[in-house]
N, C-alpha and C. Protein backbone atom coordinates (compact mmCIF):
# COMPACT_ATOMS: atom_id res chain seq x y z
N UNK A 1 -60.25 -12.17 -57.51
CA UNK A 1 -59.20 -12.71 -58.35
C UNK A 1 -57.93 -11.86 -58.29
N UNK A 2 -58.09 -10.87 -57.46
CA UNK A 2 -57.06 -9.84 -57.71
C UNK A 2 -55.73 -10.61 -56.80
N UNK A 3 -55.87 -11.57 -55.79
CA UNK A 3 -55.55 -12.16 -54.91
C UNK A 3 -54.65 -13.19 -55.37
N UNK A 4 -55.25 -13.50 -56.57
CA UNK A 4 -54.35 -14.82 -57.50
C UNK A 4 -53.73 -14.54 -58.36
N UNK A 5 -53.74 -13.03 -59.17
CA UNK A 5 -52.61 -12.15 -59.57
C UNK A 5 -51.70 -11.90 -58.58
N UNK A 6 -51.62 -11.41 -57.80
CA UNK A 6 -51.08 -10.93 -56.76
C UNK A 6 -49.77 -12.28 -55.97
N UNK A 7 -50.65 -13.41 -56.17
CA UNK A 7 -49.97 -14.66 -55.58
C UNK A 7 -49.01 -15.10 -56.71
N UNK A 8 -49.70 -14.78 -58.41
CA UNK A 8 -48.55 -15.54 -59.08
C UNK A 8 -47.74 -14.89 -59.46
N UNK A 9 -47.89 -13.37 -59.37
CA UNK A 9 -46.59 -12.23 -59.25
C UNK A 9 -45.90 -12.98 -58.19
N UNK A 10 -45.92 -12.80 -57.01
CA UNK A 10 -45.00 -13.43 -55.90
C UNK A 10 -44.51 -14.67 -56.45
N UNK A 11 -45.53 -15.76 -56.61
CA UNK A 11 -44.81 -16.77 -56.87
C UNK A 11 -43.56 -16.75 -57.59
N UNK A 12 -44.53 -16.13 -59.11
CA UNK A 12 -43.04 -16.36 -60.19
C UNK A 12 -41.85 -15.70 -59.55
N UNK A 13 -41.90 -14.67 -58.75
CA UNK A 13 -40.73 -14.09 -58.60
C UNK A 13 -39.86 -14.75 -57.64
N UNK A 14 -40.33 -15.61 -56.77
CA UNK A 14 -40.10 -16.16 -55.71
C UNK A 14 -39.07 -17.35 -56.44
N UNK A 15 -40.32 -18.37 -57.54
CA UNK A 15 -39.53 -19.71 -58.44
C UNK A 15 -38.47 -18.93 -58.94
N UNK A 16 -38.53 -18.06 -59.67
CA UNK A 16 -37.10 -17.25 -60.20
C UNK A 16 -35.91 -17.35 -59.77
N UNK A 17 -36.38 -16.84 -58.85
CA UNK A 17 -34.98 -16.38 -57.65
C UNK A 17 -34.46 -18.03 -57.30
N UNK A 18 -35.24 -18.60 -56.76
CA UNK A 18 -34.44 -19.69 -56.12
C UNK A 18 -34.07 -20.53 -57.27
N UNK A 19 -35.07 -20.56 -58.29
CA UNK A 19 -33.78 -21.33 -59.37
C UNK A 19 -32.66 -21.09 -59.63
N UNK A 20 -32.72 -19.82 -59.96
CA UNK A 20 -31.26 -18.79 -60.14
C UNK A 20 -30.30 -19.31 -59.21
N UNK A 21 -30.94 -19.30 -57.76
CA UNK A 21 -29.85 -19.26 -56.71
C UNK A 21 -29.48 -20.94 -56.85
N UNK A 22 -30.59 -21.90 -56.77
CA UNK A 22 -29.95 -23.04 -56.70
C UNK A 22 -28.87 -23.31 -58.51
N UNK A 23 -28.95 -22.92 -59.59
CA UNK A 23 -28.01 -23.15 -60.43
C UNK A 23 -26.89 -22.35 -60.44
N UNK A 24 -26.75 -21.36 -59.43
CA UNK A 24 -25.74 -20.49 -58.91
C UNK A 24 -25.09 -21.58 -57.74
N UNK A 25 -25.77 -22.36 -57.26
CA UNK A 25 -25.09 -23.21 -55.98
C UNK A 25 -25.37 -22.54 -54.50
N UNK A 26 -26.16 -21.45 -54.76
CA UNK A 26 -26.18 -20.49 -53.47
C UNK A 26 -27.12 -20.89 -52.67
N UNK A 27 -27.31 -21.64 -52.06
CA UNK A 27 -28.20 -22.34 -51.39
C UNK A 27 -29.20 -21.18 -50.30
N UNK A 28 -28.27 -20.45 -49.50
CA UNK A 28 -28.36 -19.98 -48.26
C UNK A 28 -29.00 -18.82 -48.58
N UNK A 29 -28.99 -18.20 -49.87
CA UNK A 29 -30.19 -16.74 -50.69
C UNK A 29 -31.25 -17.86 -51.07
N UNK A 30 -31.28 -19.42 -50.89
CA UNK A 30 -32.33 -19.67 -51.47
C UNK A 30 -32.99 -19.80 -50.46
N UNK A 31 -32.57 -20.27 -49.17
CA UNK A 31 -33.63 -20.52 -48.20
C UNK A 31 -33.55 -19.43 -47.05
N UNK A 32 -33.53 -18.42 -47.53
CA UNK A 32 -34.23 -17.20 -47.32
C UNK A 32 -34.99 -16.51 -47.98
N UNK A 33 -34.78 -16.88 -49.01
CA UNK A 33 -35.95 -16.77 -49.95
C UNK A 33 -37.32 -17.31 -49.39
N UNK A 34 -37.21 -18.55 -49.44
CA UNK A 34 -38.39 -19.85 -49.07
C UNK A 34 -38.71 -19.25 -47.72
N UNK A 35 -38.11 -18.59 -46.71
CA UNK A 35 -38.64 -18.51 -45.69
C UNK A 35 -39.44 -17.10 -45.73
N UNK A 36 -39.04 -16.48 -46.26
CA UNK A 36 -39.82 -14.87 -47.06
C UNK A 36 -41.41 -15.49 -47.73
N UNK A 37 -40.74 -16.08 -48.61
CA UNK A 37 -41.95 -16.29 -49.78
C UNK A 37 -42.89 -17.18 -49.11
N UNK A 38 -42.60 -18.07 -47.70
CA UNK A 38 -43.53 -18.66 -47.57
C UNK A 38 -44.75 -18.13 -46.44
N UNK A 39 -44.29 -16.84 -45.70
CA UNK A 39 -45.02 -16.21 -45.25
C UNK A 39 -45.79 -15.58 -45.67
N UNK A 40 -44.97 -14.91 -47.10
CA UNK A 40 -45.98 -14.17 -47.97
C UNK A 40 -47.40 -15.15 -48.54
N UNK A 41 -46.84 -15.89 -49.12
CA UNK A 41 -47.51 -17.05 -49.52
C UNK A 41 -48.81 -17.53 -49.05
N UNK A 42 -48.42 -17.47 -48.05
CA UNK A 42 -49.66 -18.17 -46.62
C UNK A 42 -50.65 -17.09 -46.39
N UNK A 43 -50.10 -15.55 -46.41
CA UNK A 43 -51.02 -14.80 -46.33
C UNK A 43 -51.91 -14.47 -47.50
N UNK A 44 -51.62 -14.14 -48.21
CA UNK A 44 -52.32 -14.20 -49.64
C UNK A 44 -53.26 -15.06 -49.97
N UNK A 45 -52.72 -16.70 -49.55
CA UNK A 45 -53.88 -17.93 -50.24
C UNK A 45 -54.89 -17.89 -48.93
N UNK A 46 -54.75 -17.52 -47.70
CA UNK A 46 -55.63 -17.65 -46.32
C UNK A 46 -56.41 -16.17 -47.00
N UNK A 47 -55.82 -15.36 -47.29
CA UNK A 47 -56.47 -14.25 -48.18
C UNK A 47 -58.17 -14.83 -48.50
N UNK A 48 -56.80 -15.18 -49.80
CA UNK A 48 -57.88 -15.54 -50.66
C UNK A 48 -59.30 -16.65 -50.34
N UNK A 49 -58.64 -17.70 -49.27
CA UNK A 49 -59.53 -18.67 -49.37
C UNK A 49 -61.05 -18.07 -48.52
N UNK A 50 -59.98 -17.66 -47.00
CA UNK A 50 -61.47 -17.05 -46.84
C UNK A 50 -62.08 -15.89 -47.44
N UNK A 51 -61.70 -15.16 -48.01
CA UNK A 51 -62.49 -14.57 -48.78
C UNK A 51 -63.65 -15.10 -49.85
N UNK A 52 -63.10 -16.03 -50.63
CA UNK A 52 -63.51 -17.19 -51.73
C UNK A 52 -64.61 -17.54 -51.10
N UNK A 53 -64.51 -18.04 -49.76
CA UNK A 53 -65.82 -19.32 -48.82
C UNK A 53 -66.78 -18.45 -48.35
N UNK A 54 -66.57 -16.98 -48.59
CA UNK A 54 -67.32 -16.10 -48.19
C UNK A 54 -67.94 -16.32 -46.67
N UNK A 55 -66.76 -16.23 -45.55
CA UNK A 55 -66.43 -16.22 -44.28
C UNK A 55 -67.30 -15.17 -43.78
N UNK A 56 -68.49 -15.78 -42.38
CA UNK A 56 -69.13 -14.54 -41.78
C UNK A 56 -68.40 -13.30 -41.56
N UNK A 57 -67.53 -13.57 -40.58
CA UNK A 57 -66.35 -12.30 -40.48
C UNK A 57 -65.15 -12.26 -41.08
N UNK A 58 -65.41 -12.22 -42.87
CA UNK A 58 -64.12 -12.59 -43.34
C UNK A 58 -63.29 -11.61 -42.88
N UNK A 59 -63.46 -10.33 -42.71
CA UNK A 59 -62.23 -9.28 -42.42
C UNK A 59 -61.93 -9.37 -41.24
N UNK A 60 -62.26 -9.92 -40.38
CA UNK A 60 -61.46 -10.03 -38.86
C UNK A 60 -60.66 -11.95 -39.43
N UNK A 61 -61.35 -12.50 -40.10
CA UNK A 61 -60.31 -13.77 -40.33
C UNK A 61 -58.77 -13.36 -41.04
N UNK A 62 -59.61 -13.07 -42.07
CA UNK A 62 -57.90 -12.03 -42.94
C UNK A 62 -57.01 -11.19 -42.00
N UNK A 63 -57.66 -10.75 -41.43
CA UNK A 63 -56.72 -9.58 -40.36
C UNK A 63 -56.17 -10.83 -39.40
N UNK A 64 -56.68 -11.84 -38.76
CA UNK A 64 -55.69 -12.66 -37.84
C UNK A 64 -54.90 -13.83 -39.14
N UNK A 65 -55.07 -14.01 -40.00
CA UNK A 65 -54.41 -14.72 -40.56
C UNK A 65 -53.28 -13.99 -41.15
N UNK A 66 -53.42 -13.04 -41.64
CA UNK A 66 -52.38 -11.46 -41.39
C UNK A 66 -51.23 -11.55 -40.57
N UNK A 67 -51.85 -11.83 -39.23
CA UNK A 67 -51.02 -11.54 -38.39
C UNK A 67 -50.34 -13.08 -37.33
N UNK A 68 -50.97 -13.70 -38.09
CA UNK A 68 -50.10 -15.52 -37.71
C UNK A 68 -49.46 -16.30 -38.86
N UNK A 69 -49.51 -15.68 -39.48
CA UNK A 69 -48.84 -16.56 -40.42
C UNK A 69 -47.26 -15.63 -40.63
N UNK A 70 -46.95 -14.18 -40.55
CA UNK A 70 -45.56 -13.22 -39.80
C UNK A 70 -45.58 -13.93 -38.67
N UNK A 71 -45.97 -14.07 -37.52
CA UNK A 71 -45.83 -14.50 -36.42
C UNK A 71 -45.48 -15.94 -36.16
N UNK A 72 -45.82 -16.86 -36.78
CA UNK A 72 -45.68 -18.11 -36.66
C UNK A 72 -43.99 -18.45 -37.79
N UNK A 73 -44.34 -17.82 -38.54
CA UNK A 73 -42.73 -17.69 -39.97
C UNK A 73 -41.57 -17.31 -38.70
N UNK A 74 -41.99 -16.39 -38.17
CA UNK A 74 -40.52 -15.44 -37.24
C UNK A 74 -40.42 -16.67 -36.07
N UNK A 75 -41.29 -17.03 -35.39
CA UNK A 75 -41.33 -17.84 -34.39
C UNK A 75 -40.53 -19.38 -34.91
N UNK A 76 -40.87 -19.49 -36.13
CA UNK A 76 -40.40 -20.76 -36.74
C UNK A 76 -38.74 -20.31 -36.94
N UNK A 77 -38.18 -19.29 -37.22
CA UNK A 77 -36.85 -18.69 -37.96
C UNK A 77 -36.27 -18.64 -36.45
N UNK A 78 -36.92 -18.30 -35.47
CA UNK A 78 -35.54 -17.76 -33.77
C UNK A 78 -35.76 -18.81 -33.57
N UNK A 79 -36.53 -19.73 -33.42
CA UNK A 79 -36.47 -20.83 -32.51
C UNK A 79 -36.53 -22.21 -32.91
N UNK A 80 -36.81 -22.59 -33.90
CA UNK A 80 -36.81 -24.02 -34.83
C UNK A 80 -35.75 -23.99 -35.91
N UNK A 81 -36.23 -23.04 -36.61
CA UNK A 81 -35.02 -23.72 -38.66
C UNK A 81 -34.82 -22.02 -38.57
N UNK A 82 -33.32 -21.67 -38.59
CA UNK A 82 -32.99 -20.74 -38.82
C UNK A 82 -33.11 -20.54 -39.95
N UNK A 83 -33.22 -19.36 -40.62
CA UNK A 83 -32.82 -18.72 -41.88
C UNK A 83 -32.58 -19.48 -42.84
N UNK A 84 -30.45 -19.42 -42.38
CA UNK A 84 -30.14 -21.11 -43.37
C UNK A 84 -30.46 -21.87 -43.54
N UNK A 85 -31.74 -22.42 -43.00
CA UNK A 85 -32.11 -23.80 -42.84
C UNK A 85 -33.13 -24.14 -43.62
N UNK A 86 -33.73 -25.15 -44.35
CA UNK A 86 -34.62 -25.61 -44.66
C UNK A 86 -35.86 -25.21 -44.21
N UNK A 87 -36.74 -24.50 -44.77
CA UNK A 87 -38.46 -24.08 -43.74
C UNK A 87 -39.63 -25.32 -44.14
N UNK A 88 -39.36 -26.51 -43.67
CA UNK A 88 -40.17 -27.68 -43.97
C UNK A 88 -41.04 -27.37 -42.71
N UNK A 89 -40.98 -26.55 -42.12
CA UNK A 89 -42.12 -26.50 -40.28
C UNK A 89 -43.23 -25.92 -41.47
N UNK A 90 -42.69 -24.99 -41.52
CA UNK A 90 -43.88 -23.54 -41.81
C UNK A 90 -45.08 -24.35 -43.24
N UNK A 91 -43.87 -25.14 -44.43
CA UNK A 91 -44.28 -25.38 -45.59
C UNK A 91 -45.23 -26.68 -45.33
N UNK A 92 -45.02 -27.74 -44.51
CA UNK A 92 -45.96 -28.63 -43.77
C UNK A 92 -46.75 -28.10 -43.08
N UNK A 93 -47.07 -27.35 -42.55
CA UNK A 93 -48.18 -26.52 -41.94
C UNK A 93 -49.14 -25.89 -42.82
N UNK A 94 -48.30 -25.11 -44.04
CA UNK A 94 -49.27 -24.34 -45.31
C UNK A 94 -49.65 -25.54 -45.81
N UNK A 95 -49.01 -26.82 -46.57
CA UNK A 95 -49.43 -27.57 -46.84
C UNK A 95 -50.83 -28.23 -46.16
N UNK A 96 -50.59 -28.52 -45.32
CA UNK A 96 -52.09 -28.91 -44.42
C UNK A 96 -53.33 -27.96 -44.59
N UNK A 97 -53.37 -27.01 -44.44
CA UNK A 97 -54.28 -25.67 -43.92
C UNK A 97 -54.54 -25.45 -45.51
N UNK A 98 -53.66 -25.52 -46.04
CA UNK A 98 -54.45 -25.17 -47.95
C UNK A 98 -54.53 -26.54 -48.30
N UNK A 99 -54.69 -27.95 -48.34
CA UNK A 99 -55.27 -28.74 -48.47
C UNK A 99 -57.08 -28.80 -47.43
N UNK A 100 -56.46 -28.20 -46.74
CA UNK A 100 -58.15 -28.51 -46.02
C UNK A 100 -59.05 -27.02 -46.26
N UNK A 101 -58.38 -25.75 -46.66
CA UNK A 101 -59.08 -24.92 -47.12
C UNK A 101 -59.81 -25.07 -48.39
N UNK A 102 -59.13 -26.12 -49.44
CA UNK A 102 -59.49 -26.51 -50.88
C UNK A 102 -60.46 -26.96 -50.24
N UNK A 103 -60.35 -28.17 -50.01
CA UNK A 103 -61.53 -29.32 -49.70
C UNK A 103 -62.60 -28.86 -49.42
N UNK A 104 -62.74 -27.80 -48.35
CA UNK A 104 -63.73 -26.64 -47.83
C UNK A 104 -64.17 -26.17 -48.88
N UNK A 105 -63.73 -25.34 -49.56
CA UNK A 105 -63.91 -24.32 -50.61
C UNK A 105 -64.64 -25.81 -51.68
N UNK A 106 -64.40 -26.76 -52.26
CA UNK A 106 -64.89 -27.50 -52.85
C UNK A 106 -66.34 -28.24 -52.48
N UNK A 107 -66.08 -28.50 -51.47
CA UNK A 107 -67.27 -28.70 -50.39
C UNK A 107 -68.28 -27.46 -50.42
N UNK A 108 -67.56 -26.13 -50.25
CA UNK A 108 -68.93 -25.11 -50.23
C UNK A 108 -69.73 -25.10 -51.49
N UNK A 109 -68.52 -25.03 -52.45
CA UNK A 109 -69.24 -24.81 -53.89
C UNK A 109 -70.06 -26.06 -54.24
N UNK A 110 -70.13 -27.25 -54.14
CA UNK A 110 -70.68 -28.68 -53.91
C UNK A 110 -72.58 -28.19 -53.59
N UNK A 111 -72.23 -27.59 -52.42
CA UNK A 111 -73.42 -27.58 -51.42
C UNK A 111 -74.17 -26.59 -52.03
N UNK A 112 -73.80 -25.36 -52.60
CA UNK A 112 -74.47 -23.93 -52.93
C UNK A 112 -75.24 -24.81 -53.57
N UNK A 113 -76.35 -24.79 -53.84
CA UNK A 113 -77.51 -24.82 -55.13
C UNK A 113 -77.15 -23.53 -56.49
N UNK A 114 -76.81 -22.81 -55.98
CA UNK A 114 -76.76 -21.48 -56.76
C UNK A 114 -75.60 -21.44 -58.06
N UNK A 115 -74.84 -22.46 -57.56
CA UNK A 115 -73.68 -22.63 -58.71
C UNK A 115 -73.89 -23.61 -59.42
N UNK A 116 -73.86 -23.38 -61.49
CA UNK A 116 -74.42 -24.41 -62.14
C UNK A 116 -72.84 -24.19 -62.57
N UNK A 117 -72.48 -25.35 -63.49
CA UNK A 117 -71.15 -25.66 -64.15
C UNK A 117 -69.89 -25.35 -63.37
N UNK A 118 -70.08 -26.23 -63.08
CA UNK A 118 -68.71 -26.14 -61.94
C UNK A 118 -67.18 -26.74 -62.22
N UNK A 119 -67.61 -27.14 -63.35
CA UNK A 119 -66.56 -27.42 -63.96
C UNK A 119 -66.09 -26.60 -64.64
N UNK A 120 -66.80 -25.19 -64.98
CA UNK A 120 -66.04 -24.07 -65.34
C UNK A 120 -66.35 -22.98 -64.13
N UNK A 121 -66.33 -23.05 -63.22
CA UNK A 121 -66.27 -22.50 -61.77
C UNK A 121 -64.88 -22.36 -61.62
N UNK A 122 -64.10 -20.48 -61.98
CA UNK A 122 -63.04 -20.27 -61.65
C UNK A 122 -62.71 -20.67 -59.94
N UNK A 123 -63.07 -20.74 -59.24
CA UNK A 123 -62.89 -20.78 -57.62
C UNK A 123 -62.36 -22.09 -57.44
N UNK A 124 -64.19 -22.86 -58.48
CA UNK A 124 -63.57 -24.24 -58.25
C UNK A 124 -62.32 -24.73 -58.99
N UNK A 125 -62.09 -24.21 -59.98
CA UNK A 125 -60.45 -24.82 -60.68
C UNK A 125 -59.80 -24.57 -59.87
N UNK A 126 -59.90 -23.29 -59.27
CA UNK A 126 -58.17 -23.05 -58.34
C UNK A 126 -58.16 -23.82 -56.99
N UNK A 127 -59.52 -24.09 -57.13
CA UNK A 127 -59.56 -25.47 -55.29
C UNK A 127 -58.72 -26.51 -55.95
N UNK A 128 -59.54 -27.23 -56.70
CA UNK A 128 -58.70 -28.24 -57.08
C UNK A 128 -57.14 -28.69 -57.67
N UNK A 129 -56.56 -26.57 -57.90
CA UNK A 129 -55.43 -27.23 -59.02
C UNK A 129 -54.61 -26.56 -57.60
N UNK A 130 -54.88 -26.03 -56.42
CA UNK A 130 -54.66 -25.79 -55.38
C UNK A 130 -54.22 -27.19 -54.50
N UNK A 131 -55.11 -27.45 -54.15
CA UNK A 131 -55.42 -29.26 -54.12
C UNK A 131 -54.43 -29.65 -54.34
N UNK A 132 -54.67 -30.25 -55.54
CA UNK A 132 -53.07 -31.13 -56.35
C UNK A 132 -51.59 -30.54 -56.16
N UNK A 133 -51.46 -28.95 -55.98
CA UNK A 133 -50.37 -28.98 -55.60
C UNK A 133 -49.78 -28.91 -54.19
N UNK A 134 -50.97 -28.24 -53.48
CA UNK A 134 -50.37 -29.02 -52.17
C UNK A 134 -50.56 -30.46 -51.34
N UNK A 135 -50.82 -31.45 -52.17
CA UNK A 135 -50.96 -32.56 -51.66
C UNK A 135 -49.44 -33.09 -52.31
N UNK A 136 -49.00 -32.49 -53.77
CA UNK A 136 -47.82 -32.93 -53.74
C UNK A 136 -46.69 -32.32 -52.79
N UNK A 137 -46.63 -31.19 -52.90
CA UNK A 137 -45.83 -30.13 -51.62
C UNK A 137 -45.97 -31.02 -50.02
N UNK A 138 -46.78 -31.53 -49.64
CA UNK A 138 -47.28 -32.10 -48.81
C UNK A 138 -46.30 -33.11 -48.19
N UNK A 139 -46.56 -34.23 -49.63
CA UNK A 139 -45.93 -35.33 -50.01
C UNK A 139 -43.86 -34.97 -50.02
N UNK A 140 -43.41 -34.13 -50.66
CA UNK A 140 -42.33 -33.60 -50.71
C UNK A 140 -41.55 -33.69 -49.59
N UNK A 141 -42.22 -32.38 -49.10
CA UNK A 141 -41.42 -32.44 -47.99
C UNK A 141 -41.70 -33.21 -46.45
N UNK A 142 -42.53 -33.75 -46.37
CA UNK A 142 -42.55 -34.77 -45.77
C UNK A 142 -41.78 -35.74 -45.73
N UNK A 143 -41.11 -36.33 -47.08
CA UNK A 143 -39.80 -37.13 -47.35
C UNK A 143 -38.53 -36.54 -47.49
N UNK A 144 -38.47 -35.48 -48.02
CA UNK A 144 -37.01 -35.27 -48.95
C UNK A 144 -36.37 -35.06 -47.59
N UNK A 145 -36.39 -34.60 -46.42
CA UNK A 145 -35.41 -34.73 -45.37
C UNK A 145 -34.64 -36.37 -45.13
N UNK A 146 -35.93 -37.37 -44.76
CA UNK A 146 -35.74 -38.73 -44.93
C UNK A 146 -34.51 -39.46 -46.06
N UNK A 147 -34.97 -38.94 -47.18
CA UNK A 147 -34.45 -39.11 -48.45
C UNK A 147 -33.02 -38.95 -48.35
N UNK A 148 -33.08 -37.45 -48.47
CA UNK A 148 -31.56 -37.14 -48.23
C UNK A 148 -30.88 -37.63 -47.00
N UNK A 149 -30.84 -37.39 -45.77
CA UNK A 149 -30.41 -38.45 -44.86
C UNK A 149 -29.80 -39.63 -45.43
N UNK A 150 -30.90 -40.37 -45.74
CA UNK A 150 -30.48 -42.08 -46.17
C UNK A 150 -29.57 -41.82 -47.97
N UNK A 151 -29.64 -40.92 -48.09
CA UNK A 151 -28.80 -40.70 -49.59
C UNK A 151 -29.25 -41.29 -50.35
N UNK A 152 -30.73 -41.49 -50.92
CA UNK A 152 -31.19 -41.72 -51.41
C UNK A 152 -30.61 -41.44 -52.67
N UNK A 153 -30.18 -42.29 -53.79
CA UNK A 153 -30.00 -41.85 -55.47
C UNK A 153 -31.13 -40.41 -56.00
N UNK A 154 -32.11 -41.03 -55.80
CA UNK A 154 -33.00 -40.01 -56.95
C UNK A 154 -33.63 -38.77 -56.24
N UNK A 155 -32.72 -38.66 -55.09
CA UNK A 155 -33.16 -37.08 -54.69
C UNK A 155 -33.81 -35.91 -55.33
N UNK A 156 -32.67 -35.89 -56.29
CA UNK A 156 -32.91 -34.72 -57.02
C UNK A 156 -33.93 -35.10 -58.09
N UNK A 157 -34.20 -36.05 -59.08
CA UNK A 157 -35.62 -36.67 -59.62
C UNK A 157 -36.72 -36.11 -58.84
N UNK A 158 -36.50 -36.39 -57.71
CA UNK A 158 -37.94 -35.97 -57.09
C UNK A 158 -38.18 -34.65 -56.73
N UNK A 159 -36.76 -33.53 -56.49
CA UNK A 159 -36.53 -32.37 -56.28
C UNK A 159 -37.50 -31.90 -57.98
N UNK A 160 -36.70 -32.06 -58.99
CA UNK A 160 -37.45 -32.04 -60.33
C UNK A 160 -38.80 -32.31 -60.85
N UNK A 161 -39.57 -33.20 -60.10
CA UNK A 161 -40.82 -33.42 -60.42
C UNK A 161 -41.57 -32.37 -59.11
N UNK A 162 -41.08 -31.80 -58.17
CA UNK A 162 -41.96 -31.27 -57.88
C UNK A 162 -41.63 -29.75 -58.35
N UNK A 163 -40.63 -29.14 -59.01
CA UNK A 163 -40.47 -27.89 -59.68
C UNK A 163 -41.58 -28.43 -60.98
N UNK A 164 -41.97 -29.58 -61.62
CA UNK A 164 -42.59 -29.46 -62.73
C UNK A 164 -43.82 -29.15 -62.58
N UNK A 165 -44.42 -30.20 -60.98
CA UNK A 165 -45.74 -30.06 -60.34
C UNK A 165 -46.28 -28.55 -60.60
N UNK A 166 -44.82 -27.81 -59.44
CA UNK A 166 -45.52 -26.13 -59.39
C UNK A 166 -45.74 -25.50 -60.49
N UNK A 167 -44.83 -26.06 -61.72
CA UNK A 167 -44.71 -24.93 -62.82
C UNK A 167 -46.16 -25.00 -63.60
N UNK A 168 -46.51 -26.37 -63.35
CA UNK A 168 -47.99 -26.82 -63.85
C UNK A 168 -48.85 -26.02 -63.42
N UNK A 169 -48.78 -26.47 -61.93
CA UNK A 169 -49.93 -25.79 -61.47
C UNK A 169 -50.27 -23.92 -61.58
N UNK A 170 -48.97 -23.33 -61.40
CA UNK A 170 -48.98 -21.98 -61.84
C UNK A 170 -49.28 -22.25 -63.50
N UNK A 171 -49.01 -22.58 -64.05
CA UNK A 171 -49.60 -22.32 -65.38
C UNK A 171 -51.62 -22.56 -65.47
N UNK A 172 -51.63 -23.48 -64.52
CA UNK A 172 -52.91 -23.90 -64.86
C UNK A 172 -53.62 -22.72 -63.95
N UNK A 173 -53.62 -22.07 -63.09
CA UNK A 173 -53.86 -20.82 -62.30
C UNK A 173 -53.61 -19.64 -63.60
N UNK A 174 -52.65 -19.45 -63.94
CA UNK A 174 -52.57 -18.57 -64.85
C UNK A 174 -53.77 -18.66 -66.20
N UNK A 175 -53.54 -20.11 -66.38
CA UNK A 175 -55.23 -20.13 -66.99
C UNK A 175 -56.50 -20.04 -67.02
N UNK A 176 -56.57 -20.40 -65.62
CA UNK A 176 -58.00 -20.04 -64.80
C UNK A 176 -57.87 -18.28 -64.56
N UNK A 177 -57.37 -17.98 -64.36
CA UNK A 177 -57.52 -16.56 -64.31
C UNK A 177 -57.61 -15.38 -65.62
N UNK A 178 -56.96 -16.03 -66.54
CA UNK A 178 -57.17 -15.78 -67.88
C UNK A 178 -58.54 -16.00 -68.28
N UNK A 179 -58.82 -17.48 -68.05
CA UNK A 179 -59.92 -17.31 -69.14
C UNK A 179 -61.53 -16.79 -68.08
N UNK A 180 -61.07 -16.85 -66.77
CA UNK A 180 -62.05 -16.11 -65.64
C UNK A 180 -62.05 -14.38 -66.19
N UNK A 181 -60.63 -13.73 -66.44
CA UNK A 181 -61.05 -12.39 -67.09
C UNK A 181 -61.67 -12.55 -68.54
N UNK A 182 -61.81 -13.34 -69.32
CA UNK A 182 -62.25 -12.86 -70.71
C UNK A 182 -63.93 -13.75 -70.52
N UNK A 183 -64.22 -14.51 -69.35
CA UNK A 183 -65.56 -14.77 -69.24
C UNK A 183 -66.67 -13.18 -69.23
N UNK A 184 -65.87 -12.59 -67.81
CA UNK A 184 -66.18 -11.13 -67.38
C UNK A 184 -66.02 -10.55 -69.15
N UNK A 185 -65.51 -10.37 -69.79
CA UNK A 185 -65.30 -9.44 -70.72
C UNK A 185 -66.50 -9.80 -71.57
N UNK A 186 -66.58 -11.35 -71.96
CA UNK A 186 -67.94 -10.94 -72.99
C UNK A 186 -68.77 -11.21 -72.00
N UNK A 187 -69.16 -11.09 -70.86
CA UNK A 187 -70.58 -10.78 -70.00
C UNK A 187 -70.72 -9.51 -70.10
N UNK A 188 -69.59 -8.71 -70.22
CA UNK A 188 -69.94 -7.24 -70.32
C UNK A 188 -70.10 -6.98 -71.55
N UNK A 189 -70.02 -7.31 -72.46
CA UNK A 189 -70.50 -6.69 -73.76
C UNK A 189 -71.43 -7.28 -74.21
């Protein structure tokens, strides 16, 4: 769990900033931001997941996911979406790979015999509230290029429902991890 502290430190600091920057109008600190945070991002939840699925060689998986997800971010920044640019490559890619790591991770816990209440299964909340937000992230940016192009009216509506999506879902992570430490606390006493 130390992994999902660790992710919603980044996160929040990450949502921070680019709100700031987008009600500042500063677009170009924001999507350098997004291109920072989404490397970080990727490493942390590939972190976490294989760790979570309890991977034969999880430490040689972590160590190459370590080292492709910097590699694939930089490769995406010289040669596809600069800096300034929008990082919809990298964020459609995380999107995919943490939708099918949930599903996995939901699927393992499914199959264990060994896990009763799974509906209070911290792992399993964060598959699923994992899940939901990158199937909307998914959904997002998959359009909003489209969108904007065609000048779509409700751009920004939909820009807004998916800042509400994340803020959800970090809250609901922040809950699962909360009430995952005070489970541990009265098991120990």
């Amino acid at each position: 769990m130390r992994l999902v502290v660790i992710y919603l430190l980044v996160a929040s600091a990450s949502e921070c900033a680019s709100y700031l920057d987008y009600a500042n109008k500063q677009y170009l600190t924001k999507t350098v931001i997004s291109h920072l945070y989404s490397i970080i991002e990727a490493m942390i939840l590939s972190s976490y997941f294989i760790y979570a699925n309890k991977s034969y060689h999880h430490r040689k998986f972590i160590i190459a996911a370590l080292v492709f997800w910097p590699s694939l971010g930089l490769l995406n920044i010289a040669f596809l979406q600069p800096v300034n640019g929008l990082n919809s490559n990298v964020i459609l890619l995380e999107s995919f790979i943490f939708i099918t790591l949930s599903l996995y991770s939901i699927y393992a816990l499914l199959k264990d015999e060994m896990v009763f209440g799974l509906r209070h299964n911290s792992q399993f909340q964060f598959s699923i509230i994992s899940l939901v937000m990158w199937s909307s992230t998914l959904f997002f940016w998959a359009t909003i290029r489209i969108l904007y192009r065609n000048r779509w009216p409700h751009v920004h509506t939909l820009m807004d429902i998916q800042v509400i999506i994340n803020t959800l879902a970090y809250l609901a992570i922040t809950a699962t991890l909360l009430n995952s430490i005070k489970k541990k606390t009265i098991e120990n006493v």
